[in-house]
Every structure is written in structure tokens, then in C-alpha cells.
N, C-alpha and C. Protein backbone atom coordinates (compact mmCIF):
# COMPACT_ATOMS: atom_id res chain seq x y z
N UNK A 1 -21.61 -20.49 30.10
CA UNK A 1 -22.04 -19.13 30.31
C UNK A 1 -21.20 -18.52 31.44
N UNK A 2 -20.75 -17.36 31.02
CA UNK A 2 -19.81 -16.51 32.63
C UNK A 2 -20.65 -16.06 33.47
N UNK A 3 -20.28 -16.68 34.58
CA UNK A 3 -20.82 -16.54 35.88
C UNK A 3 -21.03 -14.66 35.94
N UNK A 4 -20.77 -13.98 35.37
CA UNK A 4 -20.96 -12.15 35.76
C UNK A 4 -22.29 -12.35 34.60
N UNK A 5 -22.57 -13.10 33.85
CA UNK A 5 -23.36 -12.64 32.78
C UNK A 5 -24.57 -13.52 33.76
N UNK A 6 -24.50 -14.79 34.28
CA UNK A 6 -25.29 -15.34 35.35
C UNK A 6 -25.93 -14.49 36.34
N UNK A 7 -24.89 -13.93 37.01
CA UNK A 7 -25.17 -13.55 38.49
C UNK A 7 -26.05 -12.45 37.54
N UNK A 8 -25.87 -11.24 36.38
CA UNK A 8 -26.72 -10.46 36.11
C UNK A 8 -28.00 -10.73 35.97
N UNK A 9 -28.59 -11.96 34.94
CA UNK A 9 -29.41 -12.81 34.61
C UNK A 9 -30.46 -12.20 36.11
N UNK A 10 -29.83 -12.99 37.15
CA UNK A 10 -30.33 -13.52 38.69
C UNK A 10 -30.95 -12.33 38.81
N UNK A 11 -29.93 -11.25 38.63
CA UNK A 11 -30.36 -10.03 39.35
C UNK A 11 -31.52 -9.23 38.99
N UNK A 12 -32.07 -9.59 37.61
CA UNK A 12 -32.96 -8.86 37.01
C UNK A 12 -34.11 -10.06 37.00
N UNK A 13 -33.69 -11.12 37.35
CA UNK A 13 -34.88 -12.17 37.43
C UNK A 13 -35.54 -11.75 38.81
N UNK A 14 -35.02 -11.21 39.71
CA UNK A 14 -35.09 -11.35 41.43
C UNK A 14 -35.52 -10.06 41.68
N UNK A 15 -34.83 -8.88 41.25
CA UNK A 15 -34.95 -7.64 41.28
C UNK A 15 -33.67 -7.37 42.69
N UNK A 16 -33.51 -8.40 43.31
CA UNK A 16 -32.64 -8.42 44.44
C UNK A 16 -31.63 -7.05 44.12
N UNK A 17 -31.58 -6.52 44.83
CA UNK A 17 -30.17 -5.37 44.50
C UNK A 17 -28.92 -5.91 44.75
N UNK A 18 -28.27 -5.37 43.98
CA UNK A 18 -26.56 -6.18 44.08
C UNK A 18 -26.14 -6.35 45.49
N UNK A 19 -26.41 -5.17 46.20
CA UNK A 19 -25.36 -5.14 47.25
C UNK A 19 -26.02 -6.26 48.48
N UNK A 20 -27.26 -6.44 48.37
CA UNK A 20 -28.00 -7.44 49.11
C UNK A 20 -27.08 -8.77 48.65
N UNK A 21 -27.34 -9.12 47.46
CA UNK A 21 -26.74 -10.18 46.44
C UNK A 21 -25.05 -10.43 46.95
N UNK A 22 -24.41 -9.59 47.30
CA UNK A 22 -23.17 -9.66 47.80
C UNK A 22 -22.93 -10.36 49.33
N UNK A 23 -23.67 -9.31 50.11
CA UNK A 23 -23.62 -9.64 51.50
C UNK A 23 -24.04 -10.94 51.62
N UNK A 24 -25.38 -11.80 50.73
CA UNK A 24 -25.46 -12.45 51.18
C UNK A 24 -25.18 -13.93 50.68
N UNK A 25 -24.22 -13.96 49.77
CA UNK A 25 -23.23 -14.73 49.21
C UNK A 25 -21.98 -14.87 49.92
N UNK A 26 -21.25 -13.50 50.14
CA UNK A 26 -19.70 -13.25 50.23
C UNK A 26 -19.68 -12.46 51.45
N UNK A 27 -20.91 -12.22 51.93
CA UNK A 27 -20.80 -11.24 53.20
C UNK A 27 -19.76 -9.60 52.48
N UNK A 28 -19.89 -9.62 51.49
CA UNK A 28 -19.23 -8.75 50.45
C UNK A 28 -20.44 -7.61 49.85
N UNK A 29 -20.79 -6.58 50.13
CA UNK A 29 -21.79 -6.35 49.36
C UNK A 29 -20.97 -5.34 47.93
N UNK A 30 -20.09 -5.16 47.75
CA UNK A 30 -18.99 -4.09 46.55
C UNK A 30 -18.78 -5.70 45.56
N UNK A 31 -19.20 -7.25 45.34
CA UNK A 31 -18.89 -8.39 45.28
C UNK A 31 -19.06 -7.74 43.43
N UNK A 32 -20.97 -7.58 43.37
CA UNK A 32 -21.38 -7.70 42.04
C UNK A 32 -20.49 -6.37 41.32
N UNK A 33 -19.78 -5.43 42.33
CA UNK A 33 -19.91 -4.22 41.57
C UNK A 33 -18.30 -4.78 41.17
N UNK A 34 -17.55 -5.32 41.91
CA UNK A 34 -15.98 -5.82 41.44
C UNK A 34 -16.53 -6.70 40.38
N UNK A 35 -17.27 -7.67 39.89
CA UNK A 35 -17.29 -8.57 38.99
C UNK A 35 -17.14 -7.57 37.70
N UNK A 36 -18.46 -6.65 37.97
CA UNK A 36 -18.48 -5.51 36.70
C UNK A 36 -17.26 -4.88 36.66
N UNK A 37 -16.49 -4.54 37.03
CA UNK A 37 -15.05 -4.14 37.06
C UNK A 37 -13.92 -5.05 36.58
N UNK A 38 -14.55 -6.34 36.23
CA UNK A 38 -13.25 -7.08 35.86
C UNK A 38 -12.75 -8.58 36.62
N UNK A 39 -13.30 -8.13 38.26
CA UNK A 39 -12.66 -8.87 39.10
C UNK A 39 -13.17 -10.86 39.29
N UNK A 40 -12.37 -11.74 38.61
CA UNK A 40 -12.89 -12.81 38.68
C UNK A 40 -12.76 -13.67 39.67
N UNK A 41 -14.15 -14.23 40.09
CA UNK A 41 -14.07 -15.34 41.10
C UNK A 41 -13.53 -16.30 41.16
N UNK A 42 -12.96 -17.07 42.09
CA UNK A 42 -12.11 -17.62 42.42
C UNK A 42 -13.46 -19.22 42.57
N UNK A 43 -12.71 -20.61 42.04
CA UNK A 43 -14.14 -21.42 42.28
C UNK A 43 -14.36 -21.80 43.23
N UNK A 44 -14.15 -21.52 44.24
CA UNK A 44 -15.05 -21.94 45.31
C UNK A 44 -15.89 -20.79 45.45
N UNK A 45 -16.02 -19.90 45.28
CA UNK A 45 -16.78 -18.60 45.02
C UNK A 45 -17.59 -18.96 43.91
N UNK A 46 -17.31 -19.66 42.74
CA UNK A 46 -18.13 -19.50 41.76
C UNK A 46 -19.32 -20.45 42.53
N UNK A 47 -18.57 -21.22 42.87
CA UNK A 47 -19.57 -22.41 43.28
C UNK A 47 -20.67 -21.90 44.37
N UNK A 48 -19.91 -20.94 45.29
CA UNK A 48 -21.13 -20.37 46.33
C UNK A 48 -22.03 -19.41 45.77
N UNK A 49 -22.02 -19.04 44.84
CA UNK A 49 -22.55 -18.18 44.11
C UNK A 49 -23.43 -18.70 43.44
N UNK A 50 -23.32 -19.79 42.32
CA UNK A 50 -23.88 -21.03 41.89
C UNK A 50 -24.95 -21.60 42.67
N UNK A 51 -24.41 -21.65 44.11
CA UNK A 51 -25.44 -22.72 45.01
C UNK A 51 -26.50 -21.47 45.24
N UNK A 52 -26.15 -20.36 45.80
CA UNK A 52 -26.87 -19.58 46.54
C UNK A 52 -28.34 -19.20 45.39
N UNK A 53 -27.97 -18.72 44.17
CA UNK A 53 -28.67 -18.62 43.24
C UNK A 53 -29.77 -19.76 43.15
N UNK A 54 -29.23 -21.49 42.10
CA UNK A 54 -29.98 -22.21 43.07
C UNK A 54 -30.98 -22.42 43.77
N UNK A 55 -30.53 -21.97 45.17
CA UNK A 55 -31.05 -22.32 46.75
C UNK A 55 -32.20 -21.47 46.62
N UNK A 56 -32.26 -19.62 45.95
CA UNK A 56 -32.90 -18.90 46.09
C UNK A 56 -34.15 -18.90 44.78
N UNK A 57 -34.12 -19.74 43.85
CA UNK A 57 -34.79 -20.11 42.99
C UNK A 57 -35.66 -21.26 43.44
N UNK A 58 -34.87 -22.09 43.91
CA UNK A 58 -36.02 -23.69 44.41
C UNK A 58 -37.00 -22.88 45.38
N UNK A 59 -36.13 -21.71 46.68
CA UNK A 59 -37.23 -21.23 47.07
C UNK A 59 -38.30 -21.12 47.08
N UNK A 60 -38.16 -19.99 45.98
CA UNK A 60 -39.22 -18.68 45.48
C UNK A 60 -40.03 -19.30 44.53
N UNK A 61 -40.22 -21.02 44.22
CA UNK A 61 -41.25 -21.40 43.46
C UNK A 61 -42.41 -22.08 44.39
């Protein structure tokens, strides 16, 4: 599955707003709005992105 179709998934599971979702991944908050634009992560990015998601799921149960 592509990680932009993921990170969307997250976003509507969480309600989190993108730019929160950015900053606090990539310290990036424009992160989700470049993915929608095209722009692909690099993997060590996928992977922090991956974990953070994750991290914020084991949370919130």
C-alpha cells in the first residue's frame, strides 16, 4: 500500500489535521500537502512516518 494512501487512511482515522501530522513527524507541517502534490518520501522518512503512525495508534487504544 503507498505510504500517501496510508498517511491519508491515518488522517481520517485520527481526525489529526495534516499540518499537525507534519510538524510532528518531519517538524514539516506543508509534509502531507507535498505528498498530495507528488512529492515522494525518501525511506528513512517512510519509516518515520510508519513508526510515528504506529506509536500514535498503540497509544490511543
Amino acid at each position: 500500500m503507498h505510504i500517501g494512501y496510508r498517511v491519508e487512511r491515518f488522517l481520517n482515522e485520527t481526525g489529526m489535521p495534516r499540518t499537525k501530522f507534519g510538524r510532528l513527524v518531519a517538524r514539516d507541517p506543508r509534509l502531507v500537502d507535498d505528498m498530495r502534490n507528488g512529492r515522494q518520501p525518501r525511506e528513512e522518512m517512510r519509516k518515520n512516518i510508519e513508526h510515528f503512525m504506529n506509536k500514535y495508534r498503540e497509544q490511543a487504544q
